[in-house]
Protein backbone atom coordinates (compact mmCIF):
# COMPACT_ATOMS: atom_id res chain seq x y z
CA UNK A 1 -45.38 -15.21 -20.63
CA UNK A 2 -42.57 -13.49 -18.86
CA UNK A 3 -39.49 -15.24 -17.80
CA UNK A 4 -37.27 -14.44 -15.14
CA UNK A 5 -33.88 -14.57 -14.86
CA UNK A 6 -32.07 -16.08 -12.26
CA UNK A 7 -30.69 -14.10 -9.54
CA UNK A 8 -27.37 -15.98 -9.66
CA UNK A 9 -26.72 -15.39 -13.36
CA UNK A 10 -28.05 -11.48 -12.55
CA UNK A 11 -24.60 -10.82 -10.63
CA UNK A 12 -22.05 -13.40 -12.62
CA UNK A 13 -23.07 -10.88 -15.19
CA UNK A 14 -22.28 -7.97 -13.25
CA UNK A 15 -18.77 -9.79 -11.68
CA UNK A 16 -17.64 -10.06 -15.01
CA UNK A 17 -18.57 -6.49 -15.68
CA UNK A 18 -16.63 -4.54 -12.83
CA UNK A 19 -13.92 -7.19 -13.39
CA UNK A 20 -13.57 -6.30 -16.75
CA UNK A 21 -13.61 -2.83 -16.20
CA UNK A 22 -10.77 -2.97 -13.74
CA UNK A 23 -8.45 -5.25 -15.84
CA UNK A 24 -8.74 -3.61 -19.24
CA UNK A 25 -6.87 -0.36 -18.11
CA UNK A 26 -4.31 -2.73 -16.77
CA UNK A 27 -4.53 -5.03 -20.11
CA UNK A 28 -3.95 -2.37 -22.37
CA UNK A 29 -1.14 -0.48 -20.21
CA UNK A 30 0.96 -4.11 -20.03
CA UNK A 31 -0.04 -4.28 -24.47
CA UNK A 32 0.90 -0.73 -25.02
CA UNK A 33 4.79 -1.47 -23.96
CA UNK A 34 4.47 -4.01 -27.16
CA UNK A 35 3.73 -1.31 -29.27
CA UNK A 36 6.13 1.11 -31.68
CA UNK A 37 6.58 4.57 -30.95
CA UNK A 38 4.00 5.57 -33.45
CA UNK A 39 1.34 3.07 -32.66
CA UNK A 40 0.59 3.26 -28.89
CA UNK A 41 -1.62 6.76 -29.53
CA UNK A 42 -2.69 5.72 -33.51
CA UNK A 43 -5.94 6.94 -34.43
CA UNK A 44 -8.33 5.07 -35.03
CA UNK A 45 -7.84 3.00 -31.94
CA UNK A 46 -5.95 -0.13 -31.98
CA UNK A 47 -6.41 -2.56 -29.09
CA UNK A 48 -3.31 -4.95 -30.29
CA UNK A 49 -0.27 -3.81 -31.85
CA UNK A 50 0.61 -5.38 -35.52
CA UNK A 51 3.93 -6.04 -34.64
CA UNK A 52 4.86 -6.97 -30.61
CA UNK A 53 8.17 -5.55 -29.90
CA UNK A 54 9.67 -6.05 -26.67
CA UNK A 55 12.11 -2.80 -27.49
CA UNK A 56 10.87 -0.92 -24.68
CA UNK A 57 10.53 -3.38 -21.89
CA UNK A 58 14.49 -4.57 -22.88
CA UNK A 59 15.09 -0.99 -22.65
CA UNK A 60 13.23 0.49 -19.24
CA UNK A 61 14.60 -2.89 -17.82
CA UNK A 62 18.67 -1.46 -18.75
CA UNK A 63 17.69 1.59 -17.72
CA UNK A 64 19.83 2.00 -14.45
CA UNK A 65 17.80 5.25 -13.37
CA UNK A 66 14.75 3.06 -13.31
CA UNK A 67 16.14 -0.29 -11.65
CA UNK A 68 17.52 2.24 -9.59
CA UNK A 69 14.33 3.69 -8.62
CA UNK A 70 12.91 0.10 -8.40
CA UNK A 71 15.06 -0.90 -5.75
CA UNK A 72 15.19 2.49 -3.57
CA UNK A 73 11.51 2.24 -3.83
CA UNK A 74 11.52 -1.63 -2.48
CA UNK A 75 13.65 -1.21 0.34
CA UNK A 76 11.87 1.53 1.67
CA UNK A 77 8.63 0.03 1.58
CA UNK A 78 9.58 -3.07 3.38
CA UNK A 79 11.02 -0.50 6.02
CA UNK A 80 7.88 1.50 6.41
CA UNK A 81 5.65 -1.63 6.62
CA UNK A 82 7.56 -3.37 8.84
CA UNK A 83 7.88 0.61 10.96
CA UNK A 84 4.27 0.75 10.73
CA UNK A 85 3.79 -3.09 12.07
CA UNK A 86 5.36 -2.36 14.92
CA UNK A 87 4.10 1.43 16.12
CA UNK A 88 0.74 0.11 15.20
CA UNK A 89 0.45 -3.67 16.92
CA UNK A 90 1.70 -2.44 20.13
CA UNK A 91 -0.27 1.08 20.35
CA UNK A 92 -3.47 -1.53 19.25
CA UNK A 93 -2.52 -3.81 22.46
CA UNK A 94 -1.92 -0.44 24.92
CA UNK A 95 -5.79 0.40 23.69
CA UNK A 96 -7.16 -2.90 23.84
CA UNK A 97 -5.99 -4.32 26.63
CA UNK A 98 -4.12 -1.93 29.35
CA UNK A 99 -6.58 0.59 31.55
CA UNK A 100 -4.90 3.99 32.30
CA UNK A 101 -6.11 7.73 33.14
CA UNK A 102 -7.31 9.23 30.05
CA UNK A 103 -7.42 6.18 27.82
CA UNK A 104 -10.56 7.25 26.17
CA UNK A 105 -8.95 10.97 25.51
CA UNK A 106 -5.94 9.68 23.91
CA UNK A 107 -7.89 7.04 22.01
CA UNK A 108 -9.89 9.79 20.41
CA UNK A 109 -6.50 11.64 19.92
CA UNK A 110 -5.08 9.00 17.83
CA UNK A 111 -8.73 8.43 15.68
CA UNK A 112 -8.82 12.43 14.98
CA UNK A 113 -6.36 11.91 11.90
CA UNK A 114 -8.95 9.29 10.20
CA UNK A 115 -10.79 12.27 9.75
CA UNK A 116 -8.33 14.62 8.33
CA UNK A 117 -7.91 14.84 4.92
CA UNK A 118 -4.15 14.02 4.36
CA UNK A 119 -3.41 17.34 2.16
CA UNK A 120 -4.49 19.48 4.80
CA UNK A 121 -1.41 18.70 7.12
CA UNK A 122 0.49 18.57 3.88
CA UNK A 123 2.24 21.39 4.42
CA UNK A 124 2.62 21.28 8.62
CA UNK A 125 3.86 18.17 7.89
CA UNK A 126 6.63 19.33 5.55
CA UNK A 127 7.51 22.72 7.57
CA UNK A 128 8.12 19.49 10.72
CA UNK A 129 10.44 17.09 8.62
CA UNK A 130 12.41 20.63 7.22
CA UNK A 131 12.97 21.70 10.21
CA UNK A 132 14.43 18.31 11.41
CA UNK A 133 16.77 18.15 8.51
CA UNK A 134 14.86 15.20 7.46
CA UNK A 135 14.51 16.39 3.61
CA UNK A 136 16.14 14.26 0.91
CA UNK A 137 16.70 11.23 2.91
CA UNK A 138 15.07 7.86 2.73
CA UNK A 139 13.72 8.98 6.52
CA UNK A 140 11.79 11.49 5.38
CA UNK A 141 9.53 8.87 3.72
CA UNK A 142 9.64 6.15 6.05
CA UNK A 143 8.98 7.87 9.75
CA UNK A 144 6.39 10.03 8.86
CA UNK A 145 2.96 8.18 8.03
CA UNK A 146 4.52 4.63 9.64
CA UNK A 147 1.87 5.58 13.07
CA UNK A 148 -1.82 5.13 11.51
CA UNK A 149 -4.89 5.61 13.35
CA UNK A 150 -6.58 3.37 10.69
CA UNK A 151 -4.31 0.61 11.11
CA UNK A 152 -4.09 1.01 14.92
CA UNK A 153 -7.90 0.55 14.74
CA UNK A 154 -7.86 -2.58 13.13
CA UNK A 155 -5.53 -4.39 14.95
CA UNK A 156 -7.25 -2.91 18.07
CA UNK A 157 -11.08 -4.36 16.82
CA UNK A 158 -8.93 -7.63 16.49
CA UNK A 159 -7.05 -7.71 20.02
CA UNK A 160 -10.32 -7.12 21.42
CA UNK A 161 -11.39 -10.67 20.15
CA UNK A 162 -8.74 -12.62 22.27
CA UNK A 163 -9.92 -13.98 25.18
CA UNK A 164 -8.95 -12.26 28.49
CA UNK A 165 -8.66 -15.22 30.33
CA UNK A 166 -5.62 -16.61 28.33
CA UNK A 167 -3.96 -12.83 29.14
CA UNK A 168 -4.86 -13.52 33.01
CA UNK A 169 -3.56 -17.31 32.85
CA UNK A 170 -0.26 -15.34 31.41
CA UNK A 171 -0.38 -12.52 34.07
CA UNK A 172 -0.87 -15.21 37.80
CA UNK A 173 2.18 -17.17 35.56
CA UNK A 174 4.62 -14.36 36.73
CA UNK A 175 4.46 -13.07 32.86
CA UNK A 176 4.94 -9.46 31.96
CA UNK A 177 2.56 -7.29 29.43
CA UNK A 178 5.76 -7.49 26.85
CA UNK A 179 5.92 -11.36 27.19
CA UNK A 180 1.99 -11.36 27.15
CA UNK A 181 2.26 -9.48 24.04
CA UNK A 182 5.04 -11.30 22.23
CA UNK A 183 3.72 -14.28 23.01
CA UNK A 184 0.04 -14.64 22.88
CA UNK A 185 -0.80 -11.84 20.77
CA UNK A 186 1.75 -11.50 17.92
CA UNK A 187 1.45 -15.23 17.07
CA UNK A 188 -2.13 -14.82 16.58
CA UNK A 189 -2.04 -11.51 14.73
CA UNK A 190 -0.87 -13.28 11.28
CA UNK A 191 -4.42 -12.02 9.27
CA UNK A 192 -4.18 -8.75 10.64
CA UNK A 193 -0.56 -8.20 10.03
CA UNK A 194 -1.23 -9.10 6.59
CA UNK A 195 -3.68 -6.49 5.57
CA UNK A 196 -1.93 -4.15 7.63
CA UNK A 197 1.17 -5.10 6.05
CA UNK A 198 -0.34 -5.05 2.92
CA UNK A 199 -1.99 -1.90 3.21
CA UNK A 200 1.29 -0.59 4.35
CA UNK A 201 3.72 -1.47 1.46
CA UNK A 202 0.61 -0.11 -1.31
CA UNK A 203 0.71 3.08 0.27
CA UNK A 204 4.10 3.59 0.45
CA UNK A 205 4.74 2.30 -3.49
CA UNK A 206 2.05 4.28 -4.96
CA UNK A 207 2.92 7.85 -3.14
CA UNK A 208 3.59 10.58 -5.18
CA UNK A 209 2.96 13.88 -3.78
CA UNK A 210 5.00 13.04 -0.40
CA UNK A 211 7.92 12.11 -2.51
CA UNK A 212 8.00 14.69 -4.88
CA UNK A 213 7.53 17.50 -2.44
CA UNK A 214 10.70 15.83 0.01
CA UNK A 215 12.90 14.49 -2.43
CA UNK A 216 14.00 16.93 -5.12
CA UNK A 217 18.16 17.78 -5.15
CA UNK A 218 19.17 13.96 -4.07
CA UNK A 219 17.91 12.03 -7.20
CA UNK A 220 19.47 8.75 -6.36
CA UNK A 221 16.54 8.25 -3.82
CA UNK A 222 13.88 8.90 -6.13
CA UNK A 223 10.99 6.57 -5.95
CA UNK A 224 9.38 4.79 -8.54
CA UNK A 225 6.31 6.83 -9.56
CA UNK A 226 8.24 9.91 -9.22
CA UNK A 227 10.63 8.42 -11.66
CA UNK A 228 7.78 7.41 -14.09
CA UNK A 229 6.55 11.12 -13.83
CA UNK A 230 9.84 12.10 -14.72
CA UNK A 231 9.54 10.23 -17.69
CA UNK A 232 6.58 11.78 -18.98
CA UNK A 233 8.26 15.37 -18.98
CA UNK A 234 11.23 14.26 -20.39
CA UNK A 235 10.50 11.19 -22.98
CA UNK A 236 6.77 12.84 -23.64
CA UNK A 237 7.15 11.16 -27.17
CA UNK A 238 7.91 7.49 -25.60
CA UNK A 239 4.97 6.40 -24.56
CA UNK A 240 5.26 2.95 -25.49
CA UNK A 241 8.58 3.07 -23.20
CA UNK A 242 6.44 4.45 -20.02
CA UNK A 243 3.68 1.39 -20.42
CA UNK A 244 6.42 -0.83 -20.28
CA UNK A 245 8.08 0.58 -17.17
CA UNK A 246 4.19 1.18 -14.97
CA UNK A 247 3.88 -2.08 -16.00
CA UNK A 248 6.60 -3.61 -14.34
CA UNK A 249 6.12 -1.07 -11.05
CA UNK A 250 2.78 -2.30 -10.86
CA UNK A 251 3.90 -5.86 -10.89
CA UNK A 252 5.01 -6.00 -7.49
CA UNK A 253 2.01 -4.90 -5.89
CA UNK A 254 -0.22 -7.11 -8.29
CA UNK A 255 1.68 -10.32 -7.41
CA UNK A 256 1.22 -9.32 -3.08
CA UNK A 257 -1.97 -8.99 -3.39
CA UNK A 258 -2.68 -12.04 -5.58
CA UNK A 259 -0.49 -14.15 -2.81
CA UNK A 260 -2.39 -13.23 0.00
CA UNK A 261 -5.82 -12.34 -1.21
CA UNK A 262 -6.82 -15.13 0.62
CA UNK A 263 -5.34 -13.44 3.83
CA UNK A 264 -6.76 -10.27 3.02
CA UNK A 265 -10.43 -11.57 2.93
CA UNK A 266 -10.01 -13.78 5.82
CA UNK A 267 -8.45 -10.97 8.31
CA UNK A 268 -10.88 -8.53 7.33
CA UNK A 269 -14.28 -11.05 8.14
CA UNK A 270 -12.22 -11.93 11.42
CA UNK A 271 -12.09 -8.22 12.36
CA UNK A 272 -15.00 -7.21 11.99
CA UNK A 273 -16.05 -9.81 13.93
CA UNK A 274 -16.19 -7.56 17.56
């Protein structure tokens, strides 16, 4: 007699399996800056060290290249996602909501990119900036990449789920399309704004390429990862000393997305709503 399992227990089973898949990488990388210099790459494999040290994260943490980097890397991300809030929300409300001669043309225009791998442009991109005298500033990171058509989509599908008659009501009230959007659409736009924003700062903190290839003689505005690269070339022995600092860059980005997860999920079924 054959017995069936249940359904339910079928994909708590395979939950826990993706979810431990994901956080062991993570679990051993945040274990591994506990470990000696000799014990983070000892054969056979050893999951735990036998003594926990906290050596390395004391010194990444007094390292004033890294906090350095830490900060640079902060400050710019809150600049590009709050860059990219803006040039997206309102191009979104132009495309949702305003009717002008070649809207559809220009709509397509700003989709193209979606479908352009990013390393493609890599190097038009970089011959623009140059030219501008953009290279080794904290510009050069934040301007370029704030406008995207992804982004712009998404708050677009969500605009397109306000009502029209509340923009009308606005409109026979003597109001303006800038007080319309002020103040009926941005105060309604928090779960967007979150994934957006969201979106926004992870890009920004995990970029590598971009930074390395327009940052190179001005190292005070080295980012984070290209800092942690760094380290790998020049401290190739200290691994226990590179866990430590990735673990603390990743910590930022861990802790956003763990405080508004429950944004994240939320904005995403309410957008895909229309």
């Amino acid at each position: 007699m054959r017995t069936r399992i249940p359904n339910r227990i079928v994909q708590y089973v395979l939950v826990a399996l993706i979810a431990v898949s994901c956080l062991l990488p993570l679990a051993w990388m945040a274990i591994a800056g506990f470990k000696g210099k000799t014990e983070v790459l000892r054969t056979p494999f050893q999951f735990f060290p036998d003594v926990w040290i906290l050596d390395n994260y004391v010194a990444i943490l007094n390292d004033p290249a890294f906090l350095r980097a830490l900060g640079v890397t902060f400050v710019g991300a809150v600049a590009f996602t709050a860059l990219s809030l803006a040039i997206n929300s309102l191009a979104a409300y132009v495309f949702a909501r305003l009717d002008f001669a070649g809207k559809r043309f220009f709509w397509i225009y700003c989709l193209a990119p979606m479908f352009i791998p990013g390393m493609a442009i890599l190097l038009t991109s970089f011959v623009v900036v140059s030219q501008l005298g953009m290279i080794d500033t904290l510009w050069v990171l934040i301007i370029p990449g704030a406008a995207s058509s992804l982004q712009m989509f998404f708050i677009r599908q969500f605009y397109l789920n306000i009502p029209v008659a509340m923009e009308e009501a606005a409109l026979l009230d003597g109001a303006n399309r800038w007080q319309i959007f002020v103040r009926i659409f941005l105060p309604q736009s928090q779960a967007p704004f979150v994934i957006v924003g969201v979106a926004s700062y992870l890009v920004y903190w995990n970029a590598y390429v971009w930074p390395v290839l327009t940052i190179s003689a001005n190292q005070d505005l080295y980012q984070i990862m290209q800092l942690l690269r760094s380290f790998m070339s020049e401290r190739s022995t200290e691994w226990g000393l590179l866990m430590a600092g990735s673990t603390i860059a990743a910590l930022p980005t861990i802790i956003l997305v763990l405080v508004f997860q429950r944004y994240i999920v939320n904005g995403i079924r309410i957008a895909g709503m229309k």
